[in-house]
C-alpha atoms as a PDB file:
ATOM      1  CA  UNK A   1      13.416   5.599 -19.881  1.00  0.00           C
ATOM      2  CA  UNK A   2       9.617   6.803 -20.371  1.00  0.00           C
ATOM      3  CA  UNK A   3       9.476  10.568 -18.214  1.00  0.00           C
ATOM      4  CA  UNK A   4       7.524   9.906 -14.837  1.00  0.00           C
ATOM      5  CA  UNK A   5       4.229  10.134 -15.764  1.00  0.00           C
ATOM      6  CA  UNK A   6       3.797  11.054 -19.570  1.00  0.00           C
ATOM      7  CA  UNK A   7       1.110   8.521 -20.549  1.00  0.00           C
ATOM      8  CA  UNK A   8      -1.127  10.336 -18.637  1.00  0.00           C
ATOM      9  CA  UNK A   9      -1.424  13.560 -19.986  1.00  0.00           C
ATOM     10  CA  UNK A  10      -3.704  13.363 -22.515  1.00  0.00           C
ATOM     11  CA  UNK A  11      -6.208  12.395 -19.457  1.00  0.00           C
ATOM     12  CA  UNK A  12      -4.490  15.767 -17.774  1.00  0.00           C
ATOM     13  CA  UNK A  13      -5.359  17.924 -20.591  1.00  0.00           C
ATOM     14  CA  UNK A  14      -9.192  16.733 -20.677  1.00  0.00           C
ATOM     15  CA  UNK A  15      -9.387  17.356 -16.505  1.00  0.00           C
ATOM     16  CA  UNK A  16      -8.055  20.722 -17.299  1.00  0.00           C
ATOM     17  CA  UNK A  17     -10.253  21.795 -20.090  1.00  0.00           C
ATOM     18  CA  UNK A  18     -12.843  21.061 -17.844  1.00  0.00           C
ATOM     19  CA  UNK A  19     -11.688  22.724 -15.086  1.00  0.00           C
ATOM     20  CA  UNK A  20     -11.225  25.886 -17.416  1.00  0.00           C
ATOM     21  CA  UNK A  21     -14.993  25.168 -19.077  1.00  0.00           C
ATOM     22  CA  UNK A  22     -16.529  25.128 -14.959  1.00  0.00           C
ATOM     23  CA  UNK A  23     -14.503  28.005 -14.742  1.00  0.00           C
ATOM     24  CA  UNK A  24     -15.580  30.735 -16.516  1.00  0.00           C
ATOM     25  CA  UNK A  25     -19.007  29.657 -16.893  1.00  0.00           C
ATOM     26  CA  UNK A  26     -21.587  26.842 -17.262  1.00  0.00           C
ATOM     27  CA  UNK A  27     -24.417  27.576 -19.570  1.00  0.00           C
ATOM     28  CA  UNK A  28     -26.349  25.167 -21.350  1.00  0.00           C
ATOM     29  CA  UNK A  29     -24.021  25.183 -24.649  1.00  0.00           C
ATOM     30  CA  UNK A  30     -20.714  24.913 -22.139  1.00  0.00           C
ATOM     31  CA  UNK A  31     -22.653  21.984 -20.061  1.00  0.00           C
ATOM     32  CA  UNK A  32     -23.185  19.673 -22.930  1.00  0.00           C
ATOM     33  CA  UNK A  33     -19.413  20.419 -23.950  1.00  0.00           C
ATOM     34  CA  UNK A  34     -18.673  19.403 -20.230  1.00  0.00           C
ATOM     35  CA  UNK A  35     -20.766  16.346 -20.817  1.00  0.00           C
ATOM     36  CA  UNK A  36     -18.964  15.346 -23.906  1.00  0.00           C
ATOM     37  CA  UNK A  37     -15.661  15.658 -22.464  1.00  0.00           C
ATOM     38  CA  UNK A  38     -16.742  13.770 -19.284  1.00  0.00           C
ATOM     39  CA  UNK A  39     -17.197  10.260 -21.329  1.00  0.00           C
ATOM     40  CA  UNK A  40     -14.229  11.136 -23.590  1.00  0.00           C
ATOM     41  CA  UNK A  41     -12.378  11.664 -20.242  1.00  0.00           C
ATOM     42  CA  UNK A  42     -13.917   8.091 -18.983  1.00  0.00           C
ATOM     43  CA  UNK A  43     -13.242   6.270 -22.024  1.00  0.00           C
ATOM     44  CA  UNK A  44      -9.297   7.426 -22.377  1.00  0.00           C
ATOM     45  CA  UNK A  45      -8.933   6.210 -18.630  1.00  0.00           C
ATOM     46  CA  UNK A  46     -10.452   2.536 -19.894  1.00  0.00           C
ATOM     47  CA  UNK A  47      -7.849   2.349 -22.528  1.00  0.00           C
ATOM     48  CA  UNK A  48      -4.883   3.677 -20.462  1.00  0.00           C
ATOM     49  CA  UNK A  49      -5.566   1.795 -17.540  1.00  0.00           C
ATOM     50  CA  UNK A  50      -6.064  -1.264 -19.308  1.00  0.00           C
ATOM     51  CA  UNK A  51      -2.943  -1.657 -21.034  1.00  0.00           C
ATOM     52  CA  UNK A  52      -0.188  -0.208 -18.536  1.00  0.00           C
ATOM     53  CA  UNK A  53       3.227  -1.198 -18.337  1.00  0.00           C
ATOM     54  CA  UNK A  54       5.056  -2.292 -15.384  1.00  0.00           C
ATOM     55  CA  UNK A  55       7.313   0.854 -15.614  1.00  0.00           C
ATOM     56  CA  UNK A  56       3.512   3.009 -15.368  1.00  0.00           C
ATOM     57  CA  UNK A  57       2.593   0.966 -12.904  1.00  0.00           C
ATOM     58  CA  UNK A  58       5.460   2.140 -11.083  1.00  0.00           C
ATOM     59  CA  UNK A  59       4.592   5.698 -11.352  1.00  0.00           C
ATOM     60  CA  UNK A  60       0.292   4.797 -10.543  1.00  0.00           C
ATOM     61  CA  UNK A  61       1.640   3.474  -7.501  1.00  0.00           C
ATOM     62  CA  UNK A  62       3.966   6.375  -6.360  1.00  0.00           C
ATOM     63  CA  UNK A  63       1.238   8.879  -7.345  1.00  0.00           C
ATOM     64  CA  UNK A  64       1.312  11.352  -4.199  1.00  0.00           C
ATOM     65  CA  UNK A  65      -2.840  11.402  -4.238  1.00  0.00           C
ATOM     66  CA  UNK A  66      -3.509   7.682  -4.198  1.00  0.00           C
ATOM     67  CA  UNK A  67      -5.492   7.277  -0.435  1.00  0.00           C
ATOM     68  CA  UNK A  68      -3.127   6.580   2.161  1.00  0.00           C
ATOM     69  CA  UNK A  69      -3.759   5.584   5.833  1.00  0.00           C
ATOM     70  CA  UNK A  70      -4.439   8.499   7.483  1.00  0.00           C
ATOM     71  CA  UNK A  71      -7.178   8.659   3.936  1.00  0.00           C
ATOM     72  CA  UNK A  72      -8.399   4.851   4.406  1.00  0.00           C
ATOM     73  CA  UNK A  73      -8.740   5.215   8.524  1.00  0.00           C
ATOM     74  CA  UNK A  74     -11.967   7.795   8.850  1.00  0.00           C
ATOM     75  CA  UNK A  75     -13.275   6.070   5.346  1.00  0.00           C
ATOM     76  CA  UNK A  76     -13.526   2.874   6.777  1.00  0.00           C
ATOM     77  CA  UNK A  77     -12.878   3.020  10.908  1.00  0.00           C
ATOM     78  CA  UNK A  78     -14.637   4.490  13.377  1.00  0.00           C
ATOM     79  CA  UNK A  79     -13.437   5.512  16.947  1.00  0.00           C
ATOM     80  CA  UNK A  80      -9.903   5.371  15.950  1.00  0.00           C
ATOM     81  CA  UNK A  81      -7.088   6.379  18.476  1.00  0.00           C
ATOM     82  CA  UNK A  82      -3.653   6.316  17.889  1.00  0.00           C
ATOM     83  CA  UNK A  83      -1.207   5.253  19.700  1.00  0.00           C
ATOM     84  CA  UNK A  84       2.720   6.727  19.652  1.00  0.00           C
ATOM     85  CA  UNK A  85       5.803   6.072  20.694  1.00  0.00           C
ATOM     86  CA  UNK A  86       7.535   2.029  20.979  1.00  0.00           C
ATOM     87  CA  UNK A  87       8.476   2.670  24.819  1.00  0.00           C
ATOM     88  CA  UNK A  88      12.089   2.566  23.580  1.00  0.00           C
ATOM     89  CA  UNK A  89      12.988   5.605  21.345  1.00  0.00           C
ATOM     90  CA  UNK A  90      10.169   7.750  20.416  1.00  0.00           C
ATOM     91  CA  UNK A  91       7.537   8.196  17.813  1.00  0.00           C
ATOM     92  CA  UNK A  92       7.906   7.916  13.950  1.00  0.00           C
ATOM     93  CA  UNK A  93       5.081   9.528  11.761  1.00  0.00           C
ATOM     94  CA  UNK A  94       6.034   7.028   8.913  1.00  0.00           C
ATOM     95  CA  UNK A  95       3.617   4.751  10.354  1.00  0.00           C
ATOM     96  CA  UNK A  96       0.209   5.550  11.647  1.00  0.00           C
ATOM     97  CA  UNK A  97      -1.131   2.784  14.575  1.00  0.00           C
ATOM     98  CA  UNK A  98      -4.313   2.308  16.889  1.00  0.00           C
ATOM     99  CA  UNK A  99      -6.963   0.847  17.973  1.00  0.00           C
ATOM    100  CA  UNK A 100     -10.518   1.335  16.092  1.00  0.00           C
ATOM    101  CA  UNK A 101     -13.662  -0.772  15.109  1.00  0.00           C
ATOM    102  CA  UNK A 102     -14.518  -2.068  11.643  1.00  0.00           C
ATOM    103  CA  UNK A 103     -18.655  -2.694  10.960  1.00  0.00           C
ATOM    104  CA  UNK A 104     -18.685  -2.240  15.044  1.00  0.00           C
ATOM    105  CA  UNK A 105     -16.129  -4.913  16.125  1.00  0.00           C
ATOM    106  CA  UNK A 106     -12.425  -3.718  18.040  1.00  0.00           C
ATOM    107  CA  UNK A 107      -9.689  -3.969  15.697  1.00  0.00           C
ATOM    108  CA  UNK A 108      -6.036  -2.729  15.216  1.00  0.00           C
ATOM    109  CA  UNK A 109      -5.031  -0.543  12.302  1.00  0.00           C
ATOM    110  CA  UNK A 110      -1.307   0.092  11.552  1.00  0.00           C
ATOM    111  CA  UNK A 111      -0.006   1.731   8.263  1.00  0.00           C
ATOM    112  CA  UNK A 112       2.737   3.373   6.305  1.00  0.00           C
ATOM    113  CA  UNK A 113       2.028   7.344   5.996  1.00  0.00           C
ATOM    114  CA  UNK A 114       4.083   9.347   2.952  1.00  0.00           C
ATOM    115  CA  UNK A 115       2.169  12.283   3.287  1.00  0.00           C
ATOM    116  CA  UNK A 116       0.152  14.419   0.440  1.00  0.00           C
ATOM    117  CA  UNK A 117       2.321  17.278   0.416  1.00  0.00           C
ATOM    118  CA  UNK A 118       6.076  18.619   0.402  1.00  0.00           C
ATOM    119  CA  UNK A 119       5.565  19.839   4.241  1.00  0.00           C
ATOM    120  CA  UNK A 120       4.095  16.233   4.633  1.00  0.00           C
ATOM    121  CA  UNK A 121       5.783  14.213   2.981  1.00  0.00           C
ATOM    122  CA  UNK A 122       9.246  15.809   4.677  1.00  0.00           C
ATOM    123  CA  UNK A 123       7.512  15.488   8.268  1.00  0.00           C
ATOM    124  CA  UNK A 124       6.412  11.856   7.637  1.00  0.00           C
ATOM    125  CA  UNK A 125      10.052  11.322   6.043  1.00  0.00           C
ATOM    126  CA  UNK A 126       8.218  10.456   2.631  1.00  0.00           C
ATOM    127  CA  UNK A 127       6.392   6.931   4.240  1.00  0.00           C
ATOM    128  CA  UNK A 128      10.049   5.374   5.035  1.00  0.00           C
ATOM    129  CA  UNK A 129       9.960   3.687   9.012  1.00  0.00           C
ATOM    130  CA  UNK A 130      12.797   3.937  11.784  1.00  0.00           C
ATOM    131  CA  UNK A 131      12.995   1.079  14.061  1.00  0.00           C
ATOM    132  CA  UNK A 132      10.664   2.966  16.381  1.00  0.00           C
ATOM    133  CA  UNK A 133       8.088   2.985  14.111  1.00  0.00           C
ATOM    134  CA  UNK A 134       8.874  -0.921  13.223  1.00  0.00           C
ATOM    135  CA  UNK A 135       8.539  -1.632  17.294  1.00  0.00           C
ATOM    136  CA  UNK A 136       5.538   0.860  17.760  1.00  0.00           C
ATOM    137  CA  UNK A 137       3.380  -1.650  14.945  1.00  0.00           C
ATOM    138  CA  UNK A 138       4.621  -4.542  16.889  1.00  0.00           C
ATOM    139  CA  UNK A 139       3.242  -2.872  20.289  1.00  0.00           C
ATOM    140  CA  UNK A 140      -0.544  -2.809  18.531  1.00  0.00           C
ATOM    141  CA  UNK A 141      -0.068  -5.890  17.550  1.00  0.00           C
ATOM    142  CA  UNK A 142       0.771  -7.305  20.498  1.00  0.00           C
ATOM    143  CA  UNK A 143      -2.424  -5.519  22.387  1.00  0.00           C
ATOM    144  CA  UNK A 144      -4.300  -6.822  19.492  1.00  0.00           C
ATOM    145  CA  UNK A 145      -3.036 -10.396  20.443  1.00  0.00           C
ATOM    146  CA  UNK A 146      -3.772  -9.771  24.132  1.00  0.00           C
ATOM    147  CA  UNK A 147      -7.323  -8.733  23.365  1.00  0.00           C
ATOM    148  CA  UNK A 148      -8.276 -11.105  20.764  1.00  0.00           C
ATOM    149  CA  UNK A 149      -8.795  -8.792  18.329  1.00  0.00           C
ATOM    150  CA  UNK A 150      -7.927  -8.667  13.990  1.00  0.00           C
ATOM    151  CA  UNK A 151      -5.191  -6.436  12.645  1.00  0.00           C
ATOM    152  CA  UNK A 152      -5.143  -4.845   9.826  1.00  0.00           C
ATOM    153  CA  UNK A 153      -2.209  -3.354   8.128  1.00  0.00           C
ATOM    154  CA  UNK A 154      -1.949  -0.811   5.047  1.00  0.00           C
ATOM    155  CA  UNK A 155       1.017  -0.906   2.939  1.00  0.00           C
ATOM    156  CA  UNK A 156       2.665   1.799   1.436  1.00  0.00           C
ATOM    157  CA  UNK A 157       6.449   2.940   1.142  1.00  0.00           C
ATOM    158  CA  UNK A 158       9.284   2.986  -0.585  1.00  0.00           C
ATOM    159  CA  UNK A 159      11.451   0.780   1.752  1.00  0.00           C
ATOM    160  CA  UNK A 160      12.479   1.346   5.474  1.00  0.00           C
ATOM    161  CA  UNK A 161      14.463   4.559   6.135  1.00  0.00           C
ATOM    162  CA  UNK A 162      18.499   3.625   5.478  1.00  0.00           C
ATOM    163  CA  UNK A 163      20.129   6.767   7.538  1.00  0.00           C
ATOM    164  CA  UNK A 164      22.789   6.289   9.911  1.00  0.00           C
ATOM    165  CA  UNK A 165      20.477   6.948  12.806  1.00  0.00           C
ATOM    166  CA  UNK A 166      17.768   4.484  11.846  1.00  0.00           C
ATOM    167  CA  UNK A 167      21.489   1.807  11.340  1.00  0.00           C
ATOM    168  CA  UNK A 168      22.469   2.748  14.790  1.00  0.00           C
ATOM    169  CA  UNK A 169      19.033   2.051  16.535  1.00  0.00           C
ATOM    170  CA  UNK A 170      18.926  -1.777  14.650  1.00  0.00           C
ATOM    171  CA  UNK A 171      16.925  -1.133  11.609  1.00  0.00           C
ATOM    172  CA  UNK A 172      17.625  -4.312  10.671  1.00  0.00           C
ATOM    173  CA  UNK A 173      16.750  -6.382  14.040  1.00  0.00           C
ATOM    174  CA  UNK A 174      13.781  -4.421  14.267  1.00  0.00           C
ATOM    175  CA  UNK A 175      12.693  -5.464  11.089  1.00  0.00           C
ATOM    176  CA  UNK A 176      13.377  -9.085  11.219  1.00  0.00           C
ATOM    177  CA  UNK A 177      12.000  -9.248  14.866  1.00  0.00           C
ATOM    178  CA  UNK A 178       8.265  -7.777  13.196  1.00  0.00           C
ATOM    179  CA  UNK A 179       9.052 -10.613  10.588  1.00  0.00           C
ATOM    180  CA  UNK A 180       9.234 -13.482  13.411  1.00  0.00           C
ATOM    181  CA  UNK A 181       6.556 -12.235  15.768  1.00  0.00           C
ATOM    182  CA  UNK A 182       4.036 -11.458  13.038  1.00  0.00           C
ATOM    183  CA  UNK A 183       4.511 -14.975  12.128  1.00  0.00           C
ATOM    184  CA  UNK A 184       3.115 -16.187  15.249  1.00  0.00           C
ATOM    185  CA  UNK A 185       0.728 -13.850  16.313  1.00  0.00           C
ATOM    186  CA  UNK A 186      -2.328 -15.239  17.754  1.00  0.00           C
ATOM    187  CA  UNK A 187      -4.752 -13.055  16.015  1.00  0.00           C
ATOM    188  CA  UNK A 188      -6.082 -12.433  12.362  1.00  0.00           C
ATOM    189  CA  UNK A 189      -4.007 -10.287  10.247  1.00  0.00           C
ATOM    190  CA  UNK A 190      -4.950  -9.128   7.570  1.00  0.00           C
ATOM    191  CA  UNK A 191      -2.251  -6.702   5.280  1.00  0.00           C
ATOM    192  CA  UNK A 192      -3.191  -4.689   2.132  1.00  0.00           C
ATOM    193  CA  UNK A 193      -0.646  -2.967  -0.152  1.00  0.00           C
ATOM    194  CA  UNK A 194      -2.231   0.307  -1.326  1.00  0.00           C
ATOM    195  CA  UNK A 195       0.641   1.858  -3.442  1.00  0.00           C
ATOM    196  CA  UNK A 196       4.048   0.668  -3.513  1.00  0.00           C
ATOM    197  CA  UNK A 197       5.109  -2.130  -1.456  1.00  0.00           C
ATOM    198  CA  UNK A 198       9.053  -1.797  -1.188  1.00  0.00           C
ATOM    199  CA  UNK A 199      11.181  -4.445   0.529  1.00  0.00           C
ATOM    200  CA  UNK A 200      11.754  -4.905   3.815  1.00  0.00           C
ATOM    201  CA  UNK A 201       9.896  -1.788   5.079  1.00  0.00           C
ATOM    202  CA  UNK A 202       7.143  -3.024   3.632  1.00  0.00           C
ATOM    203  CA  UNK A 203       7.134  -6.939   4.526  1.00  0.00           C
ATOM    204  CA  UNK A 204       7.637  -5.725   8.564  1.00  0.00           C
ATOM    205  CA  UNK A 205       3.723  -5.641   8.154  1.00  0.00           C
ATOM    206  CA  UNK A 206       3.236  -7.999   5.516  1.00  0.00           C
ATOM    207  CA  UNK A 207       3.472 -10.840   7.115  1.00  0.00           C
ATOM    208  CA  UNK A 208      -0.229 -11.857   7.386  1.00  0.00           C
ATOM    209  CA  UNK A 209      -2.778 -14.367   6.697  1.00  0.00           C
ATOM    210  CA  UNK A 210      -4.369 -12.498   4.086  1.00  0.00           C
ATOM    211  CA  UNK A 211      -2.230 -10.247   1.553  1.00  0.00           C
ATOM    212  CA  UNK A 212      -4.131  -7.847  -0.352  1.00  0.00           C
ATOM    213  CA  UNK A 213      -3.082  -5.566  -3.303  1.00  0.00           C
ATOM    214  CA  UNK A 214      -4.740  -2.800  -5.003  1.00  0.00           C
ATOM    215  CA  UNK A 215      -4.622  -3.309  -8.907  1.00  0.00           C
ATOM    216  CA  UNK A 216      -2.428  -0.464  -9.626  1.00  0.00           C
ATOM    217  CA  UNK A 217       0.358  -1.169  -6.552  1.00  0.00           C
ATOM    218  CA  UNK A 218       2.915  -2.489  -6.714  1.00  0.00           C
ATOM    219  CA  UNK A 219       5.058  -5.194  -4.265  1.00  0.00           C
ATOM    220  CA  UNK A 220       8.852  -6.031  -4.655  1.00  0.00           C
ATOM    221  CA  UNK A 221      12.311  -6.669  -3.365  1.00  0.00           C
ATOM    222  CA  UNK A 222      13.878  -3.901  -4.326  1.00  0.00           C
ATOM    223  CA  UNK A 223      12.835  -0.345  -6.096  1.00  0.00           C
ATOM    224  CA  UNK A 224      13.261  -0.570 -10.299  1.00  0.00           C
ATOM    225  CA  UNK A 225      15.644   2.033  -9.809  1.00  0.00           C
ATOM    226  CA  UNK A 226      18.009   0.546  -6.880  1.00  0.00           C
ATOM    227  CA  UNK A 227      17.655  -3.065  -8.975  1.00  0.00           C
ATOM    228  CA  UNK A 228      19.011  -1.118 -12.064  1.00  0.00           C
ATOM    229  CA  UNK A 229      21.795   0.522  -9.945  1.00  0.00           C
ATOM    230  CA  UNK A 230      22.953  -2.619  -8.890  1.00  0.00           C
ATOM    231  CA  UNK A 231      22.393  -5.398 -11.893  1.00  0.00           C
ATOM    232  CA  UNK A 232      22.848  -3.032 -14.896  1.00  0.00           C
ATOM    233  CA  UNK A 233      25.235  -0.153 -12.893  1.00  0.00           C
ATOM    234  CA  UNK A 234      22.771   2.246 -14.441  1.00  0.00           C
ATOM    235  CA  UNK A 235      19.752   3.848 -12.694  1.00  0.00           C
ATOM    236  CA  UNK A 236      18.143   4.952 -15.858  1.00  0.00           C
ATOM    237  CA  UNK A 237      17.273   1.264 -17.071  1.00  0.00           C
ATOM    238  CA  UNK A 238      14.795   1.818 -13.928  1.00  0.00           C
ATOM    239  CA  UNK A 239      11.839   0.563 -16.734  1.00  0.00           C
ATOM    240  CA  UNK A 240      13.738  -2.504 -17.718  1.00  0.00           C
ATOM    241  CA  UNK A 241      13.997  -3.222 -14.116  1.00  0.00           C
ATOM    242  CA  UNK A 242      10.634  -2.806 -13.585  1.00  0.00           C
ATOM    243  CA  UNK A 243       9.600  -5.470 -16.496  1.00  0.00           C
ATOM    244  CA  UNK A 244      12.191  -7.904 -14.415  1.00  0.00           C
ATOM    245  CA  UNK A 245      10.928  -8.005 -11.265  1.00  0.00           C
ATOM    246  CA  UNK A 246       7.573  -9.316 -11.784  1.00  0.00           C
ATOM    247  CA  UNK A 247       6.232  -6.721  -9.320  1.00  0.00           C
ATOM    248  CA  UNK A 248       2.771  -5.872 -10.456  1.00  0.00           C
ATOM    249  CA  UNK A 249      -0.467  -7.387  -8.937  1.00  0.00           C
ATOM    250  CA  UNK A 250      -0.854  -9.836 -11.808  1.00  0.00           C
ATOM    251  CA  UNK A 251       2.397 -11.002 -11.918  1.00  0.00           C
ATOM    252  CA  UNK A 252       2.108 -11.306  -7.586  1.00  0.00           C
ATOM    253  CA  UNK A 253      -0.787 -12.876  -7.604  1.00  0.00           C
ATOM    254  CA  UNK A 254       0.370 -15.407 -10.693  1.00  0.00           C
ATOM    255  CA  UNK A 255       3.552 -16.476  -8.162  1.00  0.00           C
ATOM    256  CA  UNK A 256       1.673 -16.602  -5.097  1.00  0.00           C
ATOM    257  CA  UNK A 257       2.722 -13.805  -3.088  1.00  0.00           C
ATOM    258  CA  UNK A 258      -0.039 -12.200  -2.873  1.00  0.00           C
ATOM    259  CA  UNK A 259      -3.897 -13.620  -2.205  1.00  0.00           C
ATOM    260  CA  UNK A 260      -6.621 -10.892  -4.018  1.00  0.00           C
ATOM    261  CA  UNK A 261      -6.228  -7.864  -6.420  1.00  0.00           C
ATOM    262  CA  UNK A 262      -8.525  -5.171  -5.292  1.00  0.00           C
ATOM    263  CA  UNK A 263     -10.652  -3.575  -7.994  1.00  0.00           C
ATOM    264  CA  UNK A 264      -9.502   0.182  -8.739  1.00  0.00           C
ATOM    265  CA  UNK A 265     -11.918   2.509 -10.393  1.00  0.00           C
ATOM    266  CA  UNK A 266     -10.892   3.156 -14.198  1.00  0.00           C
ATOM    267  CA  UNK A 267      -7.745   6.049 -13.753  1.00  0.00           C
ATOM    268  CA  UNK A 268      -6.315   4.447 -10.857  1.00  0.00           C
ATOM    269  CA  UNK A 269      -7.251   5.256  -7.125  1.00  0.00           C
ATOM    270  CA  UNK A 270      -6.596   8.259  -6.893  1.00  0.00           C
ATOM    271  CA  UNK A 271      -9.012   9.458  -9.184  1.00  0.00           C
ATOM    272  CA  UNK A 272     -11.910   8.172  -7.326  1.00  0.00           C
ATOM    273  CA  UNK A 273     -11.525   7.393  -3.148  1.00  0.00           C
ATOM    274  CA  UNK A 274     -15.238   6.618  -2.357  1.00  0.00           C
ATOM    275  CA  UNK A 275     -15.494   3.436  -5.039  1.00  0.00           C
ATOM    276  CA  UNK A 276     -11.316   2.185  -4.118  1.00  0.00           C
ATOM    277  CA  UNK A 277     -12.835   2.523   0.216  1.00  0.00           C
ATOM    278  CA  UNK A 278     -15.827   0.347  -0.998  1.00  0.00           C
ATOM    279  CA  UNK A 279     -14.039  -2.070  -2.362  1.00  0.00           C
ATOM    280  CA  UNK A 280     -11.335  -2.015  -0.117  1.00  0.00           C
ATOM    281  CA  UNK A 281     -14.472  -2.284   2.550  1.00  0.00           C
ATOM    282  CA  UNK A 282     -15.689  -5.878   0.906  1.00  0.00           C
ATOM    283  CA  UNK A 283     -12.817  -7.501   0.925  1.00  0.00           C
ATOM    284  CA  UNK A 284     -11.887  -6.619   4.832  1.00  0.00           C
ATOM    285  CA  UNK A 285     -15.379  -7.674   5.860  1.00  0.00           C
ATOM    286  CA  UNK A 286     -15.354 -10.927   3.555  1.00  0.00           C
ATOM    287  CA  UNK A 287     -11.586 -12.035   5.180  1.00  0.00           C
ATOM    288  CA  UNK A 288     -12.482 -10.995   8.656  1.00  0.00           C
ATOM    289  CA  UNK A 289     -15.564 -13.162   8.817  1.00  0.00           C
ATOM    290  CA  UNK A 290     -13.508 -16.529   6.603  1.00  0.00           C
ATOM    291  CA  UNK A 291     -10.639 -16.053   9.526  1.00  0.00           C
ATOM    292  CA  UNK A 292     -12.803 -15.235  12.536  1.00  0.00           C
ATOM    293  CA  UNK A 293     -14.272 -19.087  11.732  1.00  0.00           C
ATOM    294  CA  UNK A 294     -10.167 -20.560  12.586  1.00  0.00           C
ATOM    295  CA  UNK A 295      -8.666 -20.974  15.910  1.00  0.00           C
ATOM    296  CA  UNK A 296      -5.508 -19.133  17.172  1.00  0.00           C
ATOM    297  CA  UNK A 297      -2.978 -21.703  16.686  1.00  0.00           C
ATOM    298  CA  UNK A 298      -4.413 -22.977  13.272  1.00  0.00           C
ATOM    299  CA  UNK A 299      -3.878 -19.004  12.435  1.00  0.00           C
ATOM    300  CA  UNK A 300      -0.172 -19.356  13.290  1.00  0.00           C
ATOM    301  CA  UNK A 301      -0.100 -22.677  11.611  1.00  0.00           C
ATOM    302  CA  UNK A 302      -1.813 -21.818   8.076  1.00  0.00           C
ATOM    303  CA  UNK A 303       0.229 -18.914   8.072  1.00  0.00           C
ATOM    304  CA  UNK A 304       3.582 -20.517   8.476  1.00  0.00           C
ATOM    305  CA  UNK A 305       2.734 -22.761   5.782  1.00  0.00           C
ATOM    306  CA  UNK A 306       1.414 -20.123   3.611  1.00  0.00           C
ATOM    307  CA  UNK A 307       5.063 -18.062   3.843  1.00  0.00           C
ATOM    308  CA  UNK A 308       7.159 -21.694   3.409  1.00  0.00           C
ATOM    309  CA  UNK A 309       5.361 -22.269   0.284  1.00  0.00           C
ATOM    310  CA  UNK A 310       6.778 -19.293  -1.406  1.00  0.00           C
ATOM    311  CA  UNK A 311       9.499 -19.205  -3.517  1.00  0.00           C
ATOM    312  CA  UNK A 312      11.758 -21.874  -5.158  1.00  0.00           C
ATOM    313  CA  UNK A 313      15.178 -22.765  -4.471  1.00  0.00           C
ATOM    314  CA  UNK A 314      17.732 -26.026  -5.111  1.00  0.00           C
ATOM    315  CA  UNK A 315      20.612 -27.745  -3.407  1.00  0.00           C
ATOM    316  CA  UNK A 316      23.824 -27.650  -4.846  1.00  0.00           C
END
C-alpha cells in the first residue's frame, strides 16, 4: 500500500524551497528564481491532480487543512449563531449548527467539525458525531422547517463515533431517525461533502435535495481500510479497497448518488480556500434559487423519489 501521502512531495519540496528562498532574502536574482519555481510549482499540481488514484484521493480528502465548517461558515455566512446542546444529553463539537443568512436571506447551517490541530481534532473527537450531535442537527432543522427557511449541510467525517457511550445513548436510532425526518422535511436542503463522506455519520445529513461533492472528496459505505478489514481480513489492502468502492466524485456522480462535482483549484482545496468558497458560493446560490421555485410537499416528494431511485437490487 502507497505511504499516506507520498505523491505529493515533489509539490512539498518546491513549497519549501520557496519558503527557504522568501526566507533569507528576496532580491531581484532570488525573485525571478521565486517566479520560476511558482509556475513549476503550478504546473506539477496540474499533472498530479489530474491523474489521482482513488487510494490519493483518499488521502486529498483526509488532508487535515482542507476548509472545514467552522472555515466555510464566516467565508460564506454572515450573522451566524450557533446553537448547542439536543435538549436530551448535551452538546457534541463534532458538529457545528445555527442559524445564519446566505446573500441576505435566513438559513440553517449544520456541519461535521474534525478540527485543524491535535488539541482540535481530540476536542472535536476527530469530526466523528454522538447521538447528541445527530439530534442537535435535527433540532436546526426542524426550526428551519418551522420558519420556512433552506438548510444547508457540510459533510465531513470519518463515520459516526462507535464508543460504548455513543451505543448506549442509540447511535443507531439517532441516526436512522435524521435519515426519516430529513426525508420529509418541508424545507430546501441542500448537503455538500467537503472531504470525506463516511457512512452513516455522514448520510444523517445527507439526505437532501441537492448532494454536492467537492472534486477531491470522497463519499462511501464504509472507510477503504474497515472494507479491507472485513472482505480481504487485511487492513493494508486499504488501496485495493479504495479502487472497489467506487467512492470518488466521478465514480458518485456516474451512479447517481451524488448531483454536482464542485470545481477545486489545481492542488486540491486546501491549497487555495478563497477560489474552493467561490465556487462552493455559485453552486449554493444557483440550487437555492432552482428549489426556492418548488412547493413544500413537491420538496418531500422529488426527494423521496430521488433516494428510491438509487441503487439496484433483485428478487430471489
Amino acid at each position: 500500500m502507497e505511504d499516506a501521502r507520498d505523491f505529493e512531495k515533489p509539490i512539498r519540496e518546491i513549497e519549501e524551497e520557496i519558503e527557504r528562498i522568501r526566507f533569507y532574502g528576496s532580491d531581484k536574482d532570488r525573485e525571478k528564481e521565486v517566479i520560476s519555481l511558482e509556475k513549476k510549482l503550478a504546473r506539477l499540481r496540474r499533472e498530479i491532480y489530474s491523474s489521482l488514484t482513488p487510494w490519493q484521493t483518499v488521502q486529498v480528502a483526509r488532508n487535515p487543512r482542507r476548509p472545514q465548517t467552522l472555515d466555510i461558515v464566516p467565508a460564506l455566512f454572515t450573522e451566524f449563531t450557533e446553537m448547542h446542546g439536543d435538549r436530551r444529553f448535551g452538546d457534541d463539537p463534532a458538529i457545528v449548527a445555527g442559524m445564519a443568512r446566505f446573500d441576505g436571506a435566513p438559513c440553517a447551517v449544520i456541519g461535521h467539525q474534525k478540527g485543524h490541530d491535535t488539541k482540535e481534532r481530540s476536542f472535536r473527537n476527530f469530526g466523528m458525531p454522538k447521538p447528541e450531535g445527530y439530534r442537535k442537527a435535527l433540532r436546526v432543522m426542524k426550526l428551519a422547517e418551522k420558519f420556512g427557511i433552506p438548510v444547508m449541510t457540510f459533510i465531513d467525517t470519518p463515520g459516526a463515533y462507535p464508543g460504548m457511550d455513543a451505543e448506549e445513548r442509540g447511535q443507531a436510532e439517532a441516526i436512522a431517525f435524521n435519515l426519516r425526518e430529513m426525508a420529509a422535511l418541508e424545507t430546501p436542503i441542500i448537503a455538500t461533502v467537503t472531504g470525506e463522506g463516511g457512512s452513516g455519520g455522514a448520510l444523517a445529513l445527507g439526505v437532501a435535495d441537492r448532494v454536492n461533492i467537492l472534486k477531491f472528496g470522497i463519499y462511501s459505505v464504509i472507510s477503504p481500510e474497515g472494507c479491507a478489514a472485513i472482505l480481504y481480513k487485511d487492513a493494508k489492502r486499504a488501496e485495493e479497497a479504495a479502487q472497489a468502492l467506487k467512492l470518488t466524485a466521478a465514480d458518485l456522480l456516474s451512479l447517481g448518488l451524488v448531483d454536482r462535482i464542485i470545481e477545486e483549484p489545481d492542488g486540491g482545496a486546501h491549497s487555495d480556500h478563497p477560489k474552493t468558497f467561490e465556487n462552493i458560493r455559485e453552486t449554493l446560490r444557483e440550487q437555492i434559487r432552482e428549489l426556492s421555485e418548488v412547493t413544500p410537499s413537491e420538496l418531500v416528494r422529488l426527494r423521496m423519489e430521488k433516494f428510491y431511485k438509487m441503487g439496484a437490487f433483485a428478487e430471489g
